[in-house]
C-alpha atoms as a PDB file:
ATOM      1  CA  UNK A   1       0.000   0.000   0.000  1.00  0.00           C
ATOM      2  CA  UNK A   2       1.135   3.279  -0.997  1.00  0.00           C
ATOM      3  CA  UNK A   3       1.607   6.212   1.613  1.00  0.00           C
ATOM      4  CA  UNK A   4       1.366   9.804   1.281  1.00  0.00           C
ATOM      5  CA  UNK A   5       4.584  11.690   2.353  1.00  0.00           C
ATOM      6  CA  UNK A   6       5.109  15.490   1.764  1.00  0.00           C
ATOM      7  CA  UNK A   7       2.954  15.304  -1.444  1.00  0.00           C
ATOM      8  CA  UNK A   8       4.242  11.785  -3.090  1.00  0.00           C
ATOM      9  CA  UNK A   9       2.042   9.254  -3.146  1.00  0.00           C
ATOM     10  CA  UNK A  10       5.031   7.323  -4.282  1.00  0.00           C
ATOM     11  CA  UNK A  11       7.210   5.722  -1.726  1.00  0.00           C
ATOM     12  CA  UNK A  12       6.136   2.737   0.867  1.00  0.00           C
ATOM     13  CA  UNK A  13       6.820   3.998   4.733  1.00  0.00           C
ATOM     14  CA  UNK A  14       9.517   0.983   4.872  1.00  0.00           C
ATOM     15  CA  UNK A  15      11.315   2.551   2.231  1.00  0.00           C
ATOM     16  CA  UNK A  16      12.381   5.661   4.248  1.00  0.00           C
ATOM     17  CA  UNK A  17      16.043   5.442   5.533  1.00  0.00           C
ATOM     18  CA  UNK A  18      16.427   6.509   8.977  1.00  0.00           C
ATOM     19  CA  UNK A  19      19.972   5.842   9.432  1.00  0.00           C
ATOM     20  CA  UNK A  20      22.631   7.316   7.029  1.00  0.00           C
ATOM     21  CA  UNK A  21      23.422   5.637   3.941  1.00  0.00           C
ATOM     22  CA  UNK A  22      26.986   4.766   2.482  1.00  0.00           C
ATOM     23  CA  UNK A  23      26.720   5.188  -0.907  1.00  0.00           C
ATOM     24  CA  UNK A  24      29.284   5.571  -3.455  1.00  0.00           C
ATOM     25  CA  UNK A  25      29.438   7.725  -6.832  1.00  0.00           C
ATOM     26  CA  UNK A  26      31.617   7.464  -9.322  1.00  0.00           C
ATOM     27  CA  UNK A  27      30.111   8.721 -12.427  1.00  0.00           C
ATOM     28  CA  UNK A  28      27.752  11.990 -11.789  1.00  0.00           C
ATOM     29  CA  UNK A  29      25.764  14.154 -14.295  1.00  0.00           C
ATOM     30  CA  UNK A  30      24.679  17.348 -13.079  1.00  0.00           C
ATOM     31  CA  UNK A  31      21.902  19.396 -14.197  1.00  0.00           C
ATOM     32  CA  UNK A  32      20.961  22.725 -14.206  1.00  0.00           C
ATOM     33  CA  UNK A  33      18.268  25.163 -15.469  1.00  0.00           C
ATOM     34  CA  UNK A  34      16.692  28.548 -15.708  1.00  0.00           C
ATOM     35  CA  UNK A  35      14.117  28.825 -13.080  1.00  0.00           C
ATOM     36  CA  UNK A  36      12.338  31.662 -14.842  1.00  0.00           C
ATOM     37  CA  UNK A  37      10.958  29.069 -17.626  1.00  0.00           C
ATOM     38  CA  UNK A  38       7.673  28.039 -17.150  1.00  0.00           C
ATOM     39  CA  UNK A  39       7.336  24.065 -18.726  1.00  0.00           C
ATOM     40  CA  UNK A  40       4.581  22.845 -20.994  1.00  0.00           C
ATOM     41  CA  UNK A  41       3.199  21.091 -17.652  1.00  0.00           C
ATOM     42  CA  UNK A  42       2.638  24.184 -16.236  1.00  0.00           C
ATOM     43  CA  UNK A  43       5.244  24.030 -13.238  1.00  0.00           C
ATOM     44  CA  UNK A  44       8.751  26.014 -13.291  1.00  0.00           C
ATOM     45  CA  UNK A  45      10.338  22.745 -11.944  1.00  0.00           C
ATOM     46  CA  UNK A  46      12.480  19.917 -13.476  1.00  0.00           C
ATOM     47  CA  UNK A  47       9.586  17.677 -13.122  1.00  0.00           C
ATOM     48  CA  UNK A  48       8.983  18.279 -16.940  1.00  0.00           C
ATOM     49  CA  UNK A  49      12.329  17.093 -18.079  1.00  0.00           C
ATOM     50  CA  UNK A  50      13.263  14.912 -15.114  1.00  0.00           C
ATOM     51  CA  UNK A  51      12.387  11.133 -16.517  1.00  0.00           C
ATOM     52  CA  UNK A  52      14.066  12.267 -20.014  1.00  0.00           C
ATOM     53  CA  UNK A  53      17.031  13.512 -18.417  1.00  0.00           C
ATOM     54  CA  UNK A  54      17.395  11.192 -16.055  1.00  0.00           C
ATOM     55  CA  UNK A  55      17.174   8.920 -19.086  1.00  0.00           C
ATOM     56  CA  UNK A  56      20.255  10.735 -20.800  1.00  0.00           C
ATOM     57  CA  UNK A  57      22.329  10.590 -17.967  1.00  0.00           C
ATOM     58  CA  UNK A  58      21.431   6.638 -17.436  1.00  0.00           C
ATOM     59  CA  UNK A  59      22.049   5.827 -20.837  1.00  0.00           C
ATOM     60  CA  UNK A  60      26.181   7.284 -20.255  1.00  0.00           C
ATOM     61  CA  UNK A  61      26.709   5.437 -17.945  1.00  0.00           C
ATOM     62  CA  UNK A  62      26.097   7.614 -14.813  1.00  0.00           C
ATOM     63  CA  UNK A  63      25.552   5.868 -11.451  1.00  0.00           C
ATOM     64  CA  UNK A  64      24.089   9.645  -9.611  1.00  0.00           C
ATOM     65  CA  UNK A  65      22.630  12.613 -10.862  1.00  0.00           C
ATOM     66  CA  UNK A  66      22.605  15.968  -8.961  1.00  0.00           C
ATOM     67  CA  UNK A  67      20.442  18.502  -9.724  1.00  0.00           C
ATOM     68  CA  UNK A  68      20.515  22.685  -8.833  1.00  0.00           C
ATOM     69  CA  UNK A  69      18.526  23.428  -6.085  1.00  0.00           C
ATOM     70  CA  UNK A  70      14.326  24.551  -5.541  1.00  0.00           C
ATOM     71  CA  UNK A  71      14.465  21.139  -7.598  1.00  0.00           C
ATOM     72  CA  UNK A  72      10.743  20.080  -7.663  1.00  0.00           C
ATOM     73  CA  UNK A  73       7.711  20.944  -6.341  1.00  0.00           C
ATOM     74  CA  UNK A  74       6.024  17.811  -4.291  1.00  0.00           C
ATOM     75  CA  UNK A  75       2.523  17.202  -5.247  1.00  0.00           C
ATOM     76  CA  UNK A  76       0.333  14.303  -5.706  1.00  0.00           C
ATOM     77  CA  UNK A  77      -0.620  14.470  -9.122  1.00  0.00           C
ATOM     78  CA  UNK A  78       3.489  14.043 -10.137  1.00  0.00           C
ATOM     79  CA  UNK A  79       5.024  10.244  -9.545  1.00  0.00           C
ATOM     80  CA  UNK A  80       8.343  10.488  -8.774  1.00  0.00           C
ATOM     81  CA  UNK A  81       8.896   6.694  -8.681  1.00  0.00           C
ATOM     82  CA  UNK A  82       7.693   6.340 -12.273  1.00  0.00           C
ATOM     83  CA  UNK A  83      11.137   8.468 -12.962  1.00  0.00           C
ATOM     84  CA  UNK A  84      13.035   5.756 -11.270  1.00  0.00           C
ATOM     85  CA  UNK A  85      11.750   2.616 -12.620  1.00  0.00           C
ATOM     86  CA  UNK A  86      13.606   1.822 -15.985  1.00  0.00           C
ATOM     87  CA  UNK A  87      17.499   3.189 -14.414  1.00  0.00           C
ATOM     88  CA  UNK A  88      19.831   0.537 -14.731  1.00  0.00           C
ATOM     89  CA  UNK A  89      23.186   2.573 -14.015  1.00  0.00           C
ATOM     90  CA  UNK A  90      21.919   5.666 -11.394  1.00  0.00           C
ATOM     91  CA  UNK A  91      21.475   4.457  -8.037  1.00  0.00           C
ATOM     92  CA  UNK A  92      21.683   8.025  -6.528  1.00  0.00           C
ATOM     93  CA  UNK A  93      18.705  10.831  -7.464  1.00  0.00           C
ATOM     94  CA  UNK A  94      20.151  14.161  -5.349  1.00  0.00           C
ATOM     95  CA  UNK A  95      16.981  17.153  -5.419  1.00  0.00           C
ATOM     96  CA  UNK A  96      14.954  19.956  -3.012  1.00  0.00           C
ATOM     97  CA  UNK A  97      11.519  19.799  -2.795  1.00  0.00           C
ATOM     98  CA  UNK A  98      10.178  23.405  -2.552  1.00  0.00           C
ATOM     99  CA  UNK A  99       7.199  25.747  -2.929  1.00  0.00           C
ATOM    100  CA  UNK A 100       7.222  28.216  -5.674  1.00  0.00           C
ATOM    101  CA  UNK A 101       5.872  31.167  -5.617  1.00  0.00           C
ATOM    102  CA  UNK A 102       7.034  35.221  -6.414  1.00  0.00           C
ATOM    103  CA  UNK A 103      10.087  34.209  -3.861  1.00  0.00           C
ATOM    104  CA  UNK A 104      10.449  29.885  -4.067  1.00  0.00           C
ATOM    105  CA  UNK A 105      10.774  28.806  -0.231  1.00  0.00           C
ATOM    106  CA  UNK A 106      13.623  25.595   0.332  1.00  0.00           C
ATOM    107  CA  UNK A 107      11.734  22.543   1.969  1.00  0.00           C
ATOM    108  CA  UNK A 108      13.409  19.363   2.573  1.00  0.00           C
ATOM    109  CA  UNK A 109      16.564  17.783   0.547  1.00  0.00           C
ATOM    110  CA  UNK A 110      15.797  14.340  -0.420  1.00  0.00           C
ATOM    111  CA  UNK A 111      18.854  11.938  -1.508  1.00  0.00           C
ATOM    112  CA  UNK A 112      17.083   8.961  -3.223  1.00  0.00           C
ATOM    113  CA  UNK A 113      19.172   5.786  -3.353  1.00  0.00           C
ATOM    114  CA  UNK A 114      18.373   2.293  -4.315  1.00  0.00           C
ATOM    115  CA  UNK A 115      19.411  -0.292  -2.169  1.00  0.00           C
ATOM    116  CA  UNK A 116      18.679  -4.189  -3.080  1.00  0.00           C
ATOM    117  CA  UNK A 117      16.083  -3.303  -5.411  1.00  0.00           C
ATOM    118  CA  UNK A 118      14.029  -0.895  -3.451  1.00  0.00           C
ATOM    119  CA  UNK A 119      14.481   3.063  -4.033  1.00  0.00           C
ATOM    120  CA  UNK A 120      14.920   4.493  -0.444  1.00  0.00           C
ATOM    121  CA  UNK A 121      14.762   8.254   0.767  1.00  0.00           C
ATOM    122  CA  UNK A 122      17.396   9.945   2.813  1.00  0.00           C
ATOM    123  CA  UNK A 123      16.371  13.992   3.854  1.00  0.00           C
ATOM    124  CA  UNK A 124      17.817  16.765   5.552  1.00  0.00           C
ATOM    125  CA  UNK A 125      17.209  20.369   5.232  1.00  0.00           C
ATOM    126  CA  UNK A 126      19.325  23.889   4.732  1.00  0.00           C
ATOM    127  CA  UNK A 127      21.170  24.724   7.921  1.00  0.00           C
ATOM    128  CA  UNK A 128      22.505  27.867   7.717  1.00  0.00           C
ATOM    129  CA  UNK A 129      22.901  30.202   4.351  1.00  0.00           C
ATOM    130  CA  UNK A 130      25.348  32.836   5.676  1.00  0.00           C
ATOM    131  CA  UNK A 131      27.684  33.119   8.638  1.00  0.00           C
ATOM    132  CA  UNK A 132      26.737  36.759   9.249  1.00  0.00           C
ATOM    133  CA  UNK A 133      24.368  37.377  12.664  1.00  0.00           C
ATOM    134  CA  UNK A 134      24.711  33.439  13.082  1.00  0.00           C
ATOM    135  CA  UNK A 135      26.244  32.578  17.011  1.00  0.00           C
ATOM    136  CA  UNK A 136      29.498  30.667  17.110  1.00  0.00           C
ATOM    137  CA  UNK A 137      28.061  27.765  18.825  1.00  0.00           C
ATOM    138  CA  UNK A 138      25.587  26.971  15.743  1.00  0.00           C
ATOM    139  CA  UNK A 139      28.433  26.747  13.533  1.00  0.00           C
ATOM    140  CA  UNK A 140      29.614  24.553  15.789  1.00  0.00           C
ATOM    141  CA  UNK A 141      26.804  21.931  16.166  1.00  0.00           C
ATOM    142  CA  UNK A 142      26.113  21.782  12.543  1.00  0.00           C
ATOM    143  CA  UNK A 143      29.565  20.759  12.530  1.00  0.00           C
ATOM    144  CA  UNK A 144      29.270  18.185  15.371  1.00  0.00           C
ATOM    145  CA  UNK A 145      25.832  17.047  14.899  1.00  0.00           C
ATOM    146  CA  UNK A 146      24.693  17.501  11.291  1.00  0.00           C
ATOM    147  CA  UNK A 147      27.858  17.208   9.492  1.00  0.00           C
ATOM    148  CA  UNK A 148      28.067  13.112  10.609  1.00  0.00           C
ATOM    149  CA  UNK A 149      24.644  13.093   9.010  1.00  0.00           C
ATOM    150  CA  UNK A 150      25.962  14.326   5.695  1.00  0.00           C
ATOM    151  CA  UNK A 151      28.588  12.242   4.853  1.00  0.00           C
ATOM    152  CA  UNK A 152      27.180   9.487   2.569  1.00  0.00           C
ATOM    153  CA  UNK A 153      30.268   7.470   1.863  1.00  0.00           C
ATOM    154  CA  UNK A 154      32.464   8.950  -0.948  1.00  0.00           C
ATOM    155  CA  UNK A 155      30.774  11.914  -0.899  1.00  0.00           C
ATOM    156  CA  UNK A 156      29.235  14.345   1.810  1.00  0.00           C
ATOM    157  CA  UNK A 157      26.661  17.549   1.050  1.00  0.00           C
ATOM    158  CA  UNK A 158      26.439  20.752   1.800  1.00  0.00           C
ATOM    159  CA  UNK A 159      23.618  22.852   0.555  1.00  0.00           C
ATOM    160  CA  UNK A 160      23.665  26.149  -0.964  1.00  0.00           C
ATOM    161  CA  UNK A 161      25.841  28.537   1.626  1.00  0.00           C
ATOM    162  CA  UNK A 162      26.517  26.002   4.491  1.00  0.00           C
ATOM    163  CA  UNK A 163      29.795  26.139   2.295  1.00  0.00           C
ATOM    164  CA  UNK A 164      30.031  29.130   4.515  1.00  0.00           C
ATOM    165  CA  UNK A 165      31.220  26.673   7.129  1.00  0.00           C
ATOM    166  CA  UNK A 166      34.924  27.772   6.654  1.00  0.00           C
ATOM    167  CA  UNK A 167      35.501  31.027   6.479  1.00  0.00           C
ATOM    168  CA  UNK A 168      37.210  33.716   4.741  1.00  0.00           C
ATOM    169  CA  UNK A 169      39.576  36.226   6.934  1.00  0.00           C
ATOM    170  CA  UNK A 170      39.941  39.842   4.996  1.00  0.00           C
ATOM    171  CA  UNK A 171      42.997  40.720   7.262  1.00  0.00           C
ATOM    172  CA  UNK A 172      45.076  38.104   5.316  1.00  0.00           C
ATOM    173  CA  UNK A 173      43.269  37.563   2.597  1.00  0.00           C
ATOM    174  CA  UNK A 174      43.138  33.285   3.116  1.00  0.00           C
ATOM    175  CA  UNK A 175      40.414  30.742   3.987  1.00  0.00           C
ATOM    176  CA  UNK A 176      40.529  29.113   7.606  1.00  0.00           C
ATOM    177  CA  UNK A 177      38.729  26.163   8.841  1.00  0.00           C
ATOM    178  CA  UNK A 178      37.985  27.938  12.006  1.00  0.00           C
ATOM    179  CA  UNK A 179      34.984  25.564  12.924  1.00  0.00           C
ATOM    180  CA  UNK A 180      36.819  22.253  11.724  1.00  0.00           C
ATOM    181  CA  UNK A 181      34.543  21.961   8.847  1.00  0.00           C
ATOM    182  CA  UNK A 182      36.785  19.863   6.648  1.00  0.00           C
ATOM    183  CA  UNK A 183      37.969  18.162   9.904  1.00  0.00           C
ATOM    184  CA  UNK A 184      34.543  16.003  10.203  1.00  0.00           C
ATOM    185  CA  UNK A 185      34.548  15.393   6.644  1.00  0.00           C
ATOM    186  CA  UNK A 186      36.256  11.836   6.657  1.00  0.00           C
ATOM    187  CA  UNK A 187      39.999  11.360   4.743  1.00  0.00           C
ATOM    188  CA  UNK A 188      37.952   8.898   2.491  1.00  0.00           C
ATOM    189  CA  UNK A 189      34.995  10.938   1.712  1.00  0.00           C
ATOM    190  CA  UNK A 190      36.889  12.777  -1.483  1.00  0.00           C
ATOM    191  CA  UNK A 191      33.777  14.462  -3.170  1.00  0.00           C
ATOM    192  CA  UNK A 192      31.612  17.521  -1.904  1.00  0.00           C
ATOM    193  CA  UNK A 193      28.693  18.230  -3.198  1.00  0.00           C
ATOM    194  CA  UNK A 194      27.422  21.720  -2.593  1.00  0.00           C
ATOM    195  CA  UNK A 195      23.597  22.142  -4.836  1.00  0.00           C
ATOM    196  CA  UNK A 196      22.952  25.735  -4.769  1.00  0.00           C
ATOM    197  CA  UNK A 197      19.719  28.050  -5.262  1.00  0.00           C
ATOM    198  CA  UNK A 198      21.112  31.172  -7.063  1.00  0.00           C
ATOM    199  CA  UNK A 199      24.439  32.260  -8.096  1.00  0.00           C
ATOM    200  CA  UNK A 200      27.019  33.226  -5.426  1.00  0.00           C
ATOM    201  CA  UNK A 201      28.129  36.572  -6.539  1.00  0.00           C
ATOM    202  CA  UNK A 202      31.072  37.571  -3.777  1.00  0.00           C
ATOM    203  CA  UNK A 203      34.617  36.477  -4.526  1.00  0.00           C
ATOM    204  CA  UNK A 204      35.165  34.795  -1.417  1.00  0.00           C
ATOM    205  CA  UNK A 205      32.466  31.321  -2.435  1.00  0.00           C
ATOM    206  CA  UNK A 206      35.062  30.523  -5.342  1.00  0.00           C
ATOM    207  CA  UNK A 207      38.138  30.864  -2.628  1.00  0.00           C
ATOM    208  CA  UNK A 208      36.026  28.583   0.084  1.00  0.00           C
ATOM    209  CA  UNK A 209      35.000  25.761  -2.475  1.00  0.00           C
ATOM    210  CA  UNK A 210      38.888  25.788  -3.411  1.00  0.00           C
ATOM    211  CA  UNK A 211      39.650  25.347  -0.018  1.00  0.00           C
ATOM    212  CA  UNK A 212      37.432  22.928   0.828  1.00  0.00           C
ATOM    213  CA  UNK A 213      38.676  20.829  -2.752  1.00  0.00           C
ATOM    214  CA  UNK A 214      42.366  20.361  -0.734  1.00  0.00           C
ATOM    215  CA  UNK A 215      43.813  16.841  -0.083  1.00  0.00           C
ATOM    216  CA  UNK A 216      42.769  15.868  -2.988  1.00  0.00           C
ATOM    217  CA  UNK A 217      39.103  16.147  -2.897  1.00  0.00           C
ATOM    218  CA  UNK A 218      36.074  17.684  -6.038  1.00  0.00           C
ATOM    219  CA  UNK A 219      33.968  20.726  -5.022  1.00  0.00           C
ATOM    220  CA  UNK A 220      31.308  20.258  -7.562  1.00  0.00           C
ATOM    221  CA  UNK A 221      28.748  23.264  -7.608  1.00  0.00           C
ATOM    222  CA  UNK A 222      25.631  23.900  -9.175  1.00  0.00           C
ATOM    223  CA  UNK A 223      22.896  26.490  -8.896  1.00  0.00           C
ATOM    224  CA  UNK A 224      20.488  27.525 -11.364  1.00  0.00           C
ATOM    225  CA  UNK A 225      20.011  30.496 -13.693  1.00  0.00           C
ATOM    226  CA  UNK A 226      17.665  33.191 -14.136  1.00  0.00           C
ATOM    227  CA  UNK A 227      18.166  34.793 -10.571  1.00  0.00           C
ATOM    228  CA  UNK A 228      17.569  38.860 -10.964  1.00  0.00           C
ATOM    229  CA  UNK A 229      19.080  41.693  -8.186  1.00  0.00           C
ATOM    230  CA  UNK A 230      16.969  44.532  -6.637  1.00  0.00           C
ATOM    231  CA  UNK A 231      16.704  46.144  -9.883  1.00  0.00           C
ATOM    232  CA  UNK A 232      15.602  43.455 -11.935  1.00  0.00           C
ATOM    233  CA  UNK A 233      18.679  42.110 -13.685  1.00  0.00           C
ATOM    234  CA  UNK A 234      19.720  38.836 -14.606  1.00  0.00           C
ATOM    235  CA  UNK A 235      23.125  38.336 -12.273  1.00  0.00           C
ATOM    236  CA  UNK A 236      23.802  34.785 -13.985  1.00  0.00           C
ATOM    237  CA  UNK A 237      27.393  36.055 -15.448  1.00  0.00           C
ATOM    238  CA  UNK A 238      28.666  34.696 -18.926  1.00  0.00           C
ATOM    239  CA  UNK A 239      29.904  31.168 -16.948  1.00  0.00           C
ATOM    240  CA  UNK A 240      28.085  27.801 -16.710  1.00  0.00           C
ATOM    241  CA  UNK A 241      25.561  27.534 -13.487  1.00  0.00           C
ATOM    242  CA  UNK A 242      28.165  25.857 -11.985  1.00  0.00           C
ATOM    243  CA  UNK A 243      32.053  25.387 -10.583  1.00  0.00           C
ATOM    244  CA  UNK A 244      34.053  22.605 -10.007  1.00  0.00           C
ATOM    245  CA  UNK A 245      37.215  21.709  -8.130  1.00  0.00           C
ATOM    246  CA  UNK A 246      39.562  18.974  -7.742  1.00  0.00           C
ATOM    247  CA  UNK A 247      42.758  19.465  -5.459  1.00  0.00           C
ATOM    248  CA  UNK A 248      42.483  23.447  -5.876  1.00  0.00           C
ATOM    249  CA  UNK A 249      42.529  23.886  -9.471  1.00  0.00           C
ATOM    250  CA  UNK A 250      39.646  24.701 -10.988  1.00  0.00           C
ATOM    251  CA  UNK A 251      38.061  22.636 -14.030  1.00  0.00           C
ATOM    252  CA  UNK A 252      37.302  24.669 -17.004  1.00  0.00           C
ATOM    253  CA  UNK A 253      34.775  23.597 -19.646  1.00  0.00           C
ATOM    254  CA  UNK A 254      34.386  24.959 -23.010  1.00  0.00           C
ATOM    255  CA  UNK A 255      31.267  27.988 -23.013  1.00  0.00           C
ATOM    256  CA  UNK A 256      28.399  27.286 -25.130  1.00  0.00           C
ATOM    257  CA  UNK A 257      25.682  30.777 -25.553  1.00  0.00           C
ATOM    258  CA  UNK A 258      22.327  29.233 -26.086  1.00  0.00           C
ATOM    259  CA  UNK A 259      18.998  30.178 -24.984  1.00  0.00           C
ATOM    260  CA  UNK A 260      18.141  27.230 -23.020  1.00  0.00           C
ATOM    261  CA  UNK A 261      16.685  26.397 -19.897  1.00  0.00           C
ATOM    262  CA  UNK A 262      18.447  23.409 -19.291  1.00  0.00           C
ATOM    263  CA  UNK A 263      21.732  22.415 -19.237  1.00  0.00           C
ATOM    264  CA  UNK A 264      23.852  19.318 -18.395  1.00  0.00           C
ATOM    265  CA  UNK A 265      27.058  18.245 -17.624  1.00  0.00           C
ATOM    266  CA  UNK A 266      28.775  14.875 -16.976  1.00  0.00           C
ATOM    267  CA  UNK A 267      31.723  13.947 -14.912  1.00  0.00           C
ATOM    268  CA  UNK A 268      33.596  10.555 -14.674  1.00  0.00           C
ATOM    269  CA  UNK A 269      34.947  10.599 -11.035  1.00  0.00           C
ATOM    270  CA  UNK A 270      37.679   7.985 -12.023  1.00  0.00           C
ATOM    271  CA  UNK A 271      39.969   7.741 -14.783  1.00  0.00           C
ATOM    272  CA  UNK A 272      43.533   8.426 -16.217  1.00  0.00           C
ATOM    273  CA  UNK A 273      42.782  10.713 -18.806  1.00  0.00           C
ATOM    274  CA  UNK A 274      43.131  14.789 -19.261  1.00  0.00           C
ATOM    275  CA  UNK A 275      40.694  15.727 -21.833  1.00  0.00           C
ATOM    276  CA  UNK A 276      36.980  16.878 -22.219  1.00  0.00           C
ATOM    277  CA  UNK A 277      34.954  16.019 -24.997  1.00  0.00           C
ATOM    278  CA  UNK A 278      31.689  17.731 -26.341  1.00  0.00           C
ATOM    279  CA  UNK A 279      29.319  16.337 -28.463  1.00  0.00           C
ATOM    280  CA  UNK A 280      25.589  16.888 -29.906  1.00  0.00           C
ATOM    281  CA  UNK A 281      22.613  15.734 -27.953  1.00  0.00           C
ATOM    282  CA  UNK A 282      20.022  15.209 -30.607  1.00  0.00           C
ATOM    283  CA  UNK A 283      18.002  12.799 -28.618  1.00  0.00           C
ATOM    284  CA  UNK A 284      16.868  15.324 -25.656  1.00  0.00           C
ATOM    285  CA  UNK A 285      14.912  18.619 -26.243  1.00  0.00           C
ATOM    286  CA  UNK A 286      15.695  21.102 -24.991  1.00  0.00           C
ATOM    287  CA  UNK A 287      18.822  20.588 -24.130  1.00  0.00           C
ATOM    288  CA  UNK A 288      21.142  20.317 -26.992  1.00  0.00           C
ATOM    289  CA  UNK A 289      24.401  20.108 -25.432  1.00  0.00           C
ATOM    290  CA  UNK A 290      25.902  17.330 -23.534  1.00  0.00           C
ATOM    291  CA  UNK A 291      29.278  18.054 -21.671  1.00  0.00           C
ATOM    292  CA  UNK A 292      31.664  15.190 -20.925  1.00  0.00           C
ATOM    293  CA  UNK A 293      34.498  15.805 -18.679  1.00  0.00           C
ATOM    294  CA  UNK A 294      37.423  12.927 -17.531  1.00  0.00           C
ATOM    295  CA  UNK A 295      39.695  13.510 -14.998  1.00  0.00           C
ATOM    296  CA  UNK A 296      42.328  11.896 -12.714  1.00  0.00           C
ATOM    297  CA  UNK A 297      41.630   9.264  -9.989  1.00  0.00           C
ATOM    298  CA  UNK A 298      41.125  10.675  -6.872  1.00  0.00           C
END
């Protein structure tokens, strides 16, 4: 019997996972989208696009996909299970629910994960977006306490600007880990993935995900477009909606200008090769780049 929870009418009570998973990626697409686009099923969401995508990213041999943040919105009349069902490679579905609106509010993070068969649900929610008014001591027990919740095997999360957890010192100009944020991220978890809402404008988010990328580890960003300041214009810069980092350096793709609202990218986690290669996506619509990127064994 199917039960109700948070608007899905999709997953059986026994499936939920109360204690924290240890999962392991090693291929991950990430996706990405302007949030300003309204789909032809009426929602601004990825629900629209989510089964072909997923789909794609299945198909290249992906074994996780990780989608920008204010993901989907939950309601009973969308079956995200039937999204699930024919994935033979991705065993790891990373989203937000949220509610949209003039101002979309963040509701829980759900990190769906198969396991024997069964597709289970893992959740936490935002933190923390900024370290500014916020008291010493909650840094500190989202450190302690949440932070052991977040670490899913080879990879841990942080949402949006909990990436705030190390912080930046003007007087000489470097990052610290004054809380021990990367302390109670485990030697062996060597990916951090840090879904974001908007764009981070200030200079200091690119100099905390490199620091949090040392020892060897990815910093893999992504946020969506379409995000608009207090005078109504588009902030999204000429980059991709999103960074990544490996050991400090950061990973440059090629740019492609194109009026979508959707946009992919693919990343082998293992491998012994240097290159990227690009090629044309005729099969999904309306994305029409795919972006394939191979780097070193971590």
């Amino acid at each position: 019997m199917m039960s109700k929870d948070r608007g899905y009418a999709t997953i059986e009570q026994s499936a939920r996972t109360e204690a924290t998973p240890y999962l392991n990626i090693t291929k991950l697409g990430i996706v990405s989208r302007d949030y300003r686009h309204r789909y032809a099923n009426g929602y601004r969401d990825f629900s629209h696009s989510l089964p072909v995508v997923l789909e794609l990213l299945d198909r290249k041999g992906c074994d996780a996909a990780l989608f920008s943040l204010y993901s989907v919105v939950p309601r009973e009349s969308f079956d995200l299970r039937t999204c699930f069902e024919a994935l033979r490679n991705i065993k790891t579905v990373l989203l937000e629910e949220f509610k949209d609106g003039a101002r979309p509010a963040a509701e829980r993070y759900v990190v769906f994960h198969k396991k024997n068969g069964i597709w289970k649900q893992y959740e936490f929610r935002q933190v923390f977006a900024s370290l500014t008014g916020m008291k010493q001591d909650r840094i500190q027990t989202f450190v302690n306490k949440e932070m052991p919740k977040r670490v899913l095997g080879n990879f841990c999360v942080l949402l949006c600007g909990e990436s705030n957890g190390v912080k930046y010192s003007p007087k000489d100009k470097k990052v610290h880990d004054t809380f021990g944020l990367m302390s109670a991220i485990p030697e062996e978890t060597k990916i951090i993935l840090n879904p974001i809402h908007d764009r981070m404008t200030r200079f200091e988010m690119k100099l905390k995900r490199k620091f949090l990328s040392r020892n060897n580890r990815w910093v893999i960003s992504v946020w969506n477009k379409g995000t608009t300041d207090k005078n109504g214009n588009v902030r999204d810069g000429n980059g991709p909606a999103w960074t990544v980092f490996h050991d400090e350096k950061v990973l440059l793709l090629p740019q492609y200008r194109t009026s979508l609202e959707l946009r992919l990218a693919c990343w082998i986690l293992t491998g012994q090769h240097n290159n990227a290669l690009r090629f044309r996506c005729a099969p999904l619509s309306p994305v029409s780049w795919y972006q394939l990127a191979i780097r070193s064994r971590f």
